[in-house]
PDB file of N, CA and C in Angstrom:
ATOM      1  N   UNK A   1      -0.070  -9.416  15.127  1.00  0.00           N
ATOM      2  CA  UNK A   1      -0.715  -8.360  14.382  1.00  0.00           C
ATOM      3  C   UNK A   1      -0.788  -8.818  12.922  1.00  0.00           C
ATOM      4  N   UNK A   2      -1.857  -8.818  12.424  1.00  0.00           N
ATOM      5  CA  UNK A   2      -2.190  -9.098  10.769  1.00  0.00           C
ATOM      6  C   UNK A   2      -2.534  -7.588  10.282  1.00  0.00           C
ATOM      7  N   UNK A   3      -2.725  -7.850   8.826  1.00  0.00           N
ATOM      8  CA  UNK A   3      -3.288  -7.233   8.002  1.00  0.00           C
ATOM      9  C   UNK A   3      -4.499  -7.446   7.264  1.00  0.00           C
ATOM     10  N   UNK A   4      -5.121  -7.021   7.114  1.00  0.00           N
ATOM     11  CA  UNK A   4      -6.380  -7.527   5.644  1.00  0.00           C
ATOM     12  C   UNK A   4      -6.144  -6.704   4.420  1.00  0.00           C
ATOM     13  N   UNK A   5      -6.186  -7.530   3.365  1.00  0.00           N
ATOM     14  CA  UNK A   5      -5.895  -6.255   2.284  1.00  0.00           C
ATOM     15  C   UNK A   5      -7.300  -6.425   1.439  1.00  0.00           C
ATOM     16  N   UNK A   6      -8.176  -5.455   1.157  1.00  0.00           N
ATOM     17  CA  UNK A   6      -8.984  -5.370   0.404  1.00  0.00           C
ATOM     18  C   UNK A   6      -9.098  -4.704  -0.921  1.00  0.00           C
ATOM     19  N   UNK A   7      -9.581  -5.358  -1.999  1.00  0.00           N
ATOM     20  CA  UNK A   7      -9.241  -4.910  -3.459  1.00  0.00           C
ATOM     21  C   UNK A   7     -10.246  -3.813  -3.434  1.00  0.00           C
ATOM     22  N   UNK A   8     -10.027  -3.031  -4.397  1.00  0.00           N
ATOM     23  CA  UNK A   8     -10.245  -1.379  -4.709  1.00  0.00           C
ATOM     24  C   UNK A   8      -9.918  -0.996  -5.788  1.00  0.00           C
ATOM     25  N   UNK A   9     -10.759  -0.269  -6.611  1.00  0.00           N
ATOM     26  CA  UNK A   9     -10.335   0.530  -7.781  1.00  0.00           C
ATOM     27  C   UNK A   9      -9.964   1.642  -7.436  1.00  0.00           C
ATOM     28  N   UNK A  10      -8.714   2.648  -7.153  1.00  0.00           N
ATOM     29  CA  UNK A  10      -8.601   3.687  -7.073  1.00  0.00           C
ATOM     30  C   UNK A  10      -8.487   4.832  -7.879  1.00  0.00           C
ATOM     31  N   UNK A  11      -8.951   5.928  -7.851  1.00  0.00           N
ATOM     32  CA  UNK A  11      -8.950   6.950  -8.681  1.00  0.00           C
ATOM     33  C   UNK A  11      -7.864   7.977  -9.119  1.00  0.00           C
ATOM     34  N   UNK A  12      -6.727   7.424  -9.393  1.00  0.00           N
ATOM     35  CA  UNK A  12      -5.367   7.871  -9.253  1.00  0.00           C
ATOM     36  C   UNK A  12      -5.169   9.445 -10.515  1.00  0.00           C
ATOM     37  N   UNK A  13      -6.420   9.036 -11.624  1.00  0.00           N
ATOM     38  CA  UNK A  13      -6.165  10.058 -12.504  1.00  0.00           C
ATOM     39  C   UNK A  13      -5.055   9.473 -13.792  1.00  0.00           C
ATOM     40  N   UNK A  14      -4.705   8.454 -13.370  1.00  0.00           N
ATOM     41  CA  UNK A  14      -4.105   7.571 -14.322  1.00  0.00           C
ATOM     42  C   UNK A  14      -4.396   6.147 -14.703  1.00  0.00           C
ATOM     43  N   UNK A  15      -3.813   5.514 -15.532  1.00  0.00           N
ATOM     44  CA  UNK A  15      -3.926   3.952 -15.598  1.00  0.00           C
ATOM     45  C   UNK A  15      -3.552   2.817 -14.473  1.00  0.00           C
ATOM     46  N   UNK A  16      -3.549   3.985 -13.293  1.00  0.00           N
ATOM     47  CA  UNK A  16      -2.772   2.946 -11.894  1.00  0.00           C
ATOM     48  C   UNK A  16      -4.272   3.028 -11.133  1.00  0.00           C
ATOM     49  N   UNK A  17      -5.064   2.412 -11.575  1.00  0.00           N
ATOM     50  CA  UNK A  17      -6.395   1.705 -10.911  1.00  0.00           C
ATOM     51  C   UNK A  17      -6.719   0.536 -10.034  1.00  0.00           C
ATOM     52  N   UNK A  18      -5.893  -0.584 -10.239  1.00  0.00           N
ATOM     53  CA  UNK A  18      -5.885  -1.227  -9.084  1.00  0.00           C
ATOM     54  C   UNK A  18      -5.338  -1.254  -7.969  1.00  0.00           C
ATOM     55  N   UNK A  19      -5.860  -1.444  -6.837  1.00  0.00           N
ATOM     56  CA  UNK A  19      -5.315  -0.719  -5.866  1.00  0.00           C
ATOM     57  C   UNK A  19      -6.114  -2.028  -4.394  1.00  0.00           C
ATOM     58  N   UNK A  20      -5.418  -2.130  -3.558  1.00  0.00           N
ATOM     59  CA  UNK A  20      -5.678  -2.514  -2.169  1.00  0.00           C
ATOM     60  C   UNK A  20      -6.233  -1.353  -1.227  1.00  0.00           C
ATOM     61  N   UNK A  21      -7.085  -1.917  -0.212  1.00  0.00           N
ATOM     62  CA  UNK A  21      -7.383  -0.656   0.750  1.00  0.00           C
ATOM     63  C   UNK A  21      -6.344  -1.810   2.297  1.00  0.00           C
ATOM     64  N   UNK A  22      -5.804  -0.873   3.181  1.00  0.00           N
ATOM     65  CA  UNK A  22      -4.940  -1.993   3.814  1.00  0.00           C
ATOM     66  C   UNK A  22      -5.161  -2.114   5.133  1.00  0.00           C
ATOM     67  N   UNK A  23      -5.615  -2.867   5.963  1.00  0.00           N
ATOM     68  CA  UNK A  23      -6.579  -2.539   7.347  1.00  0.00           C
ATOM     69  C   UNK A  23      -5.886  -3.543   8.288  1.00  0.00           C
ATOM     70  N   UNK A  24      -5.395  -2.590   9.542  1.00  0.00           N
ATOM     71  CA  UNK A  24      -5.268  -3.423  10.201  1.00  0.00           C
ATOM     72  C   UNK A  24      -6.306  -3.500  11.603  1.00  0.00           C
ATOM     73  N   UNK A  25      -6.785  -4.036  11.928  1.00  0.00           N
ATOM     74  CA  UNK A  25      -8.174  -4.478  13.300  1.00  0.00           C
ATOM     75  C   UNK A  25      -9.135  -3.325  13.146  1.00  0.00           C
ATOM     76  N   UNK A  26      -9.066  -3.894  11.657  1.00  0.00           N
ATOM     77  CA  UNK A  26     -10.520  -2.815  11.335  1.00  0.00           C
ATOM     78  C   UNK A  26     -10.281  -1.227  10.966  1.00  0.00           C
ATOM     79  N   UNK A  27      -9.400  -1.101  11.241  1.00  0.00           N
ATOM     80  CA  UNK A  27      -8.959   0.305  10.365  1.00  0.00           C
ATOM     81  C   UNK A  27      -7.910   0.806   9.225  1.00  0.00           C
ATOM     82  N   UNK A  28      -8.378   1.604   8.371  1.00  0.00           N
ATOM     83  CA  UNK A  28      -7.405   1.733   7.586  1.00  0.00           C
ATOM     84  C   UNK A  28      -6.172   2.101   8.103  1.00  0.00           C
ATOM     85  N   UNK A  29      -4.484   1.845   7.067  1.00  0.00           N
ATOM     86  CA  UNK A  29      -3.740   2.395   7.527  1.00  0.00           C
ATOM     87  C   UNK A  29      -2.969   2.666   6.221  1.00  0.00           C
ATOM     88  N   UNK A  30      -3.556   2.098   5.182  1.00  0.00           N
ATOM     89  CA  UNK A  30      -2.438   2.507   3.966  1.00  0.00           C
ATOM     90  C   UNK A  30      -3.344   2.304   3.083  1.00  0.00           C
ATOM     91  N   UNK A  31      -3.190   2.882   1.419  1.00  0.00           N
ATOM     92  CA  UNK A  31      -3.998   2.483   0.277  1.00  0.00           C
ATOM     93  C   UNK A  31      -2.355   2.312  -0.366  1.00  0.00           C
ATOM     94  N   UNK A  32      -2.602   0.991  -1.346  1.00  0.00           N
ATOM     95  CA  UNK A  32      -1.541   0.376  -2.002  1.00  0.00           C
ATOM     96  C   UNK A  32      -2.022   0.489  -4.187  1.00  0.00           C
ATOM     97  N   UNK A  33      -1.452   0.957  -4.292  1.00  0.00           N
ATOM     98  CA  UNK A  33      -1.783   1.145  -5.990  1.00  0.00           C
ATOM     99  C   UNK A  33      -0.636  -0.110  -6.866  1.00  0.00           C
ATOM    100  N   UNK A  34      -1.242  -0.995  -8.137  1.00  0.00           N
ATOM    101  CA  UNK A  34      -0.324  -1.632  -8.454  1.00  0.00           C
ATOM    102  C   UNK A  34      -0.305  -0.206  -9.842  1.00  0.00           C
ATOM    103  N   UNK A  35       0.985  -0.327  -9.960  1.00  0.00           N
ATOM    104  CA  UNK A  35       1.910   0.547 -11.174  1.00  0.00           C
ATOM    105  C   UNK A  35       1.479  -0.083 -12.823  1.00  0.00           C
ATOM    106  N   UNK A  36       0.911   0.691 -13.386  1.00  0.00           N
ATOM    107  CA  UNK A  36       0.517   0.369 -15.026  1.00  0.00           C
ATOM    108  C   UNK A  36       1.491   0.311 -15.867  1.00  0.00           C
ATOM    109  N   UNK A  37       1.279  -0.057 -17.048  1.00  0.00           N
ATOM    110  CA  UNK A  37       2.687  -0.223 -17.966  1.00  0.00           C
ATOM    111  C   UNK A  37       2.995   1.346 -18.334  1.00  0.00           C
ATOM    112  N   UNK A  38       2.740   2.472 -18.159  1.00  0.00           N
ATOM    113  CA  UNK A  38       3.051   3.576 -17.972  1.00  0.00           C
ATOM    114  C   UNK A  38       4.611   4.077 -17.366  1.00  0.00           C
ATOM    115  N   UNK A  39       4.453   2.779 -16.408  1.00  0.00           N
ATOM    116  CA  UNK A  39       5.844   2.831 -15.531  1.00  0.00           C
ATOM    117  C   UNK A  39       7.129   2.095 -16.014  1.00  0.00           C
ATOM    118  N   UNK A  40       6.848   1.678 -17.110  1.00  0.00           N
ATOM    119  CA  UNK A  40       7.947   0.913 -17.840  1.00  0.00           C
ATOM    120  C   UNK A  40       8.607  -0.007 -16.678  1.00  0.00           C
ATOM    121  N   UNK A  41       9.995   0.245 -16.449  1.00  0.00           N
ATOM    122  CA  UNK A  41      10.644  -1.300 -15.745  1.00  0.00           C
ATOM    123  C   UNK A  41       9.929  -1.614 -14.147  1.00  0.00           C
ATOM    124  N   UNK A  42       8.817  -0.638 -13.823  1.00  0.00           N
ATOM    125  CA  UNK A  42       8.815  -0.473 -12.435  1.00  0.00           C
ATOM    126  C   UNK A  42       6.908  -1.231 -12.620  1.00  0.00           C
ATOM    127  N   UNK A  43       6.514  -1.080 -13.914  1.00  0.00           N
ATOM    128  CA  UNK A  43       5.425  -1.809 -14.056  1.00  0.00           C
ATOM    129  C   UNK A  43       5.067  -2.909 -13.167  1.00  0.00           C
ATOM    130  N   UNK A  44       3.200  -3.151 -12.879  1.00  0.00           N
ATOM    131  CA  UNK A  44       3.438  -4.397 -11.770  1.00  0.00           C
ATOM    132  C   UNK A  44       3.896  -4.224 -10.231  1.00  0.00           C
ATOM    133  N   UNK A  45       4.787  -3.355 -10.204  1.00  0.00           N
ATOM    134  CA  UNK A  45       5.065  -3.224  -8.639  1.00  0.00           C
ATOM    135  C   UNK A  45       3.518  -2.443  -7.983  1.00  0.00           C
ATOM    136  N   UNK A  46       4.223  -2.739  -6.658  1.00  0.00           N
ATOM    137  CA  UNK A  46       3.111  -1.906  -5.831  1.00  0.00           C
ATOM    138  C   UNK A  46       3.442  -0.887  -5.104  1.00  0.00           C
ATOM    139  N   UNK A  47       2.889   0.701  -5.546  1.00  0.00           N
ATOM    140  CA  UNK A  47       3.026   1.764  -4.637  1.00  0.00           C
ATOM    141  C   UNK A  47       2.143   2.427  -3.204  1.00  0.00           C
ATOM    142  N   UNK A  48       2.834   2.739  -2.846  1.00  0.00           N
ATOM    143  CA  UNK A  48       2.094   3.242  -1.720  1.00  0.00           C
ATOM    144  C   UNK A  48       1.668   4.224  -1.597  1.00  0.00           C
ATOM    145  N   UNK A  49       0.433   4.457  -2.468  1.00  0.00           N
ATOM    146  CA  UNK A  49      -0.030   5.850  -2.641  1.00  0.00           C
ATOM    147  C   UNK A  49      -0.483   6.895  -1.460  1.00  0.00           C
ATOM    148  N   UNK A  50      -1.033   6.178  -0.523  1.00  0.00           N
ATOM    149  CA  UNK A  50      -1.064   6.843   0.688  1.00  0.00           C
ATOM    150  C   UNK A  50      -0.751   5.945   1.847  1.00  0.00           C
ATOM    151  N   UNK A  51      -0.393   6.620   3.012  1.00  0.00           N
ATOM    152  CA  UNK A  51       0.019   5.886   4.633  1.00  0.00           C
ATOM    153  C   UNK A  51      -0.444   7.184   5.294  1.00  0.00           C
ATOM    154  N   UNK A  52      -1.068   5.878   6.363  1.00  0.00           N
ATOM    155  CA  UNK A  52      -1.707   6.704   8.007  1.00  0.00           C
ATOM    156  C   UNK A  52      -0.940   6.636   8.955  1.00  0.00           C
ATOM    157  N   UNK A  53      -1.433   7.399  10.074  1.00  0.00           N
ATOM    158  CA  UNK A  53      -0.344   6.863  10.916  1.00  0.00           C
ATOM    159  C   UNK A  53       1.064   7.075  10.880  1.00  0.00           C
ATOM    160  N   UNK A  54       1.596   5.748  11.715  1.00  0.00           N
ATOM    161  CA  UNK A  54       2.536   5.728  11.085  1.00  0.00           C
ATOM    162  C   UNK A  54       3.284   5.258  10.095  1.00  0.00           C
ATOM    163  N   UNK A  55       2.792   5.808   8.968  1.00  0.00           N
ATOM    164  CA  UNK A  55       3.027   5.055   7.755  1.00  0.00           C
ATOM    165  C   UNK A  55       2.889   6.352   7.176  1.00  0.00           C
ATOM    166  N   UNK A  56       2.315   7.791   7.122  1.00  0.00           N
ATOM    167  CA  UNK A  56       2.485   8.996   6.530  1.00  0.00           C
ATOM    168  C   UNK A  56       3.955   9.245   6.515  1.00  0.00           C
ATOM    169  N   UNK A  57       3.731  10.280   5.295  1.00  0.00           N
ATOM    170  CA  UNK A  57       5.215  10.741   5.471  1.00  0.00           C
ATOM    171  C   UNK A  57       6.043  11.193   3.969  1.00  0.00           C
ATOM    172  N   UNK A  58       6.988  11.726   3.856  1.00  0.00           N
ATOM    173  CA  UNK A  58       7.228  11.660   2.355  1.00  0.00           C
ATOM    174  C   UNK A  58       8.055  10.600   1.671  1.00  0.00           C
ATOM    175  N   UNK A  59       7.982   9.361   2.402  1.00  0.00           N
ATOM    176  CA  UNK A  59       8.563   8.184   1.604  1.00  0.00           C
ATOM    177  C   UNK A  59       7.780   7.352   0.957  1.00  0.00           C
ATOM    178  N   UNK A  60       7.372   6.877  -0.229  1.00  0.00           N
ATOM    179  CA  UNK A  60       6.801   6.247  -0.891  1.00  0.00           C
ATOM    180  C   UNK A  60       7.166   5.390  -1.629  1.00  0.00           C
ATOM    181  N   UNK A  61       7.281   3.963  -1.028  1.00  0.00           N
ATOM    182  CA  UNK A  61       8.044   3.190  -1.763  1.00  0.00           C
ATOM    183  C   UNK A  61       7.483   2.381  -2.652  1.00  0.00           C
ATOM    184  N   UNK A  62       7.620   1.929  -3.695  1.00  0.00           N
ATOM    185  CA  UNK A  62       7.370   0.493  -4.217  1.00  0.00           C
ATOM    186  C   UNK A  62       7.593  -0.606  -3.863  1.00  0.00           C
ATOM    187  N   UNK A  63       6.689  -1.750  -4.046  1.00  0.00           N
ATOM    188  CA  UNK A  63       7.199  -3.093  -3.783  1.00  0.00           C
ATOM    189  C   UNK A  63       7.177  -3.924  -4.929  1.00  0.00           C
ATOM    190  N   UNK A  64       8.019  -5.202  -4.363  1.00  0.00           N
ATOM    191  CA  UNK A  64       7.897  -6.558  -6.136  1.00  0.00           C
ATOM    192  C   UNK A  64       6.357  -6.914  -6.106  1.00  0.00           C
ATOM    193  N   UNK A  65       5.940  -7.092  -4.854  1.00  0.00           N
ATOM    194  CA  UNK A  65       4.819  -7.903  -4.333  1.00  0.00           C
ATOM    195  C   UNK A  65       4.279  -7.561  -3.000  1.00  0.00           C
ATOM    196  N   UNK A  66       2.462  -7.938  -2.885  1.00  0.00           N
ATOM    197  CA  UNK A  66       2.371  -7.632  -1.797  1.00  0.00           C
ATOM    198  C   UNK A  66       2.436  -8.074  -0.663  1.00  0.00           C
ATOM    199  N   UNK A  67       3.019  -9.131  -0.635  1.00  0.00           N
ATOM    200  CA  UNK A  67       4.036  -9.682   0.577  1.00  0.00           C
ATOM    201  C   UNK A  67       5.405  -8.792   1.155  1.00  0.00           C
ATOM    202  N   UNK A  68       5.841  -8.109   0.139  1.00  0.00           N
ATOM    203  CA  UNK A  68       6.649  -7.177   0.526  1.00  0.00           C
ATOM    204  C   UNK A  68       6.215  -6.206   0.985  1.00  0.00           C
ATOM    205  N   UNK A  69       5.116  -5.602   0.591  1.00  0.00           N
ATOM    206  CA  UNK A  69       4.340  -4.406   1.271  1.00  0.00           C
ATOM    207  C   UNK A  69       4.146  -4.430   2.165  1.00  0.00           C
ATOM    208  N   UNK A  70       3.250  -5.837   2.506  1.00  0.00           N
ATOM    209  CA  UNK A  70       2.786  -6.167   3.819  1.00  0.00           C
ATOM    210  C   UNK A  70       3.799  -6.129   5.009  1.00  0.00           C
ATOM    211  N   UNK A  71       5.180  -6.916   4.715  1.00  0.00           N
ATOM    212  CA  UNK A  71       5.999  -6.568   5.546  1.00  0.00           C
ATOM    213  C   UNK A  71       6.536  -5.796   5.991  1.00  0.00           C
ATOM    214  N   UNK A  72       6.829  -4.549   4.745  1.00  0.00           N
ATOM    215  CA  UNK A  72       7.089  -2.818   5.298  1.00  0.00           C
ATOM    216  C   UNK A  72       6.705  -2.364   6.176  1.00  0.00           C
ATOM    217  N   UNK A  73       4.764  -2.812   6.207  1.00  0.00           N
ATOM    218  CA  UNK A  73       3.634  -2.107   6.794  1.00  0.00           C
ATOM    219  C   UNK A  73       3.905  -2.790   7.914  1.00  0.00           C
ATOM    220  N   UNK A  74       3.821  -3.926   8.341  1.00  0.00           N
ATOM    221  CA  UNK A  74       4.085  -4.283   9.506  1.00  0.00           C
ATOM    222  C   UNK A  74       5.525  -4.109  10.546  1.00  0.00           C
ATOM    223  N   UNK A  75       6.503  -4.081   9.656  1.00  0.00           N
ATOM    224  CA  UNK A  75       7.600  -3.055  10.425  1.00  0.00           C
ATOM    225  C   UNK A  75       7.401  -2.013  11.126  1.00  0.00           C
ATOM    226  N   UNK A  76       6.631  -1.018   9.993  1.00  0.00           N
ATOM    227  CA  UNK A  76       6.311   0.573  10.726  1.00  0.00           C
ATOM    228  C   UNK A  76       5.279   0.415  11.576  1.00  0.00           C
ATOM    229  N   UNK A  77       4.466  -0.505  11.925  1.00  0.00           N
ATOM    230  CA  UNK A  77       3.178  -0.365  12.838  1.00  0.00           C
ATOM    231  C   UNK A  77       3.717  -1.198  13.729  1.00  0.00           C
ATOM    232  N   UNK A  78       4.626  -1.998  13.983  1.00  0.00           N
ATOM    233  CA  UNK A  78       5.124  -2.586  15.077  1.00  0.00           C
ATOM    234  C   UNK A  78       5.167  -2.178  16.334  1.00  0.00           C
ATOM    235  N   UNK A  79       4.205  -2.535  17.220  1.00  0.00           N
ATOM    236  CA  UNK A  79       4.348  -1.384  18.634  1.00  0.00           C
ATOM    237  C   UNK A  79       3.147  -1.183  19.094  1.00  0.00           C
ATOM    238  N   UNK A  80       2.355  -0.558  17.328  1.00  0.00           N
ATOM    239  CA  UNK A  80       0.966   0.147  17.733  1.00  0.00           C
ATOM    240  C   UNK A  80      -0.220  -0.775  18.400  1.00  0.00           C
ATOM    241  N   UNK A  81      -0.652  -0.200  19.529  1.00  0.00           N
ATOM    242  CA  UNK A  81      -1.531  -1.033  19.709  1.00  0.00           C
ATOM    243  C   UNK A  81      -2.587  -0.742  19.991  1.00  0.00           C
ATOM    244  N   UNK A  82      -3.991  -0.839  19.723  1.00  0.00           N
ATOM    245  CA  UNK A  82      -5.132  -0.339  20.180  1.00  0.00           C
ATOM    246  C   UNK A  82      -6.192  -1.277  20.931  1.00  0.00           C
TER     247      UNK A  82
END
């Protein structure tokens, strides 16, 4: 199971505009926001502004990188198969 991550400007309402759309076999399953200097020490990371699936929910984590994301995401979708 892969991922594709596609770049995106998202409309967060803040300075957290760049953003991934995160697809796995063609469908979305997460939108990923990188954190603006707004966020002081957490700046640069990547949040998970939204999850599908199974990836909804009220945990929203940050990552260093999106290699780390990617691996979260593929933890929680482990299984799914369509």
């Amino acid at each position: 199971m892969s991922l594709h991550l596609e770049p995106i400007r998202v409309a967060t309402g803040s300075g957290d505009e760049e953003g991934r759309l995160v697809l796995m076999q063609d469908r979305l399953v997460a939108v990923l926001v990188r954190l603006s200097e707004q966020h002081g020490p957490d700046a640069g990371r990547w949040f998970l502004e939204a999850g599908l699936g199974p990836l909804a929910g009220p945990d929203q984590p940050s990552f260093a990188g999106l290699d780390e994301a990617q691996d979260w995401i593929l933890r929680r979708l482990d299984g799914l198969r369509t």
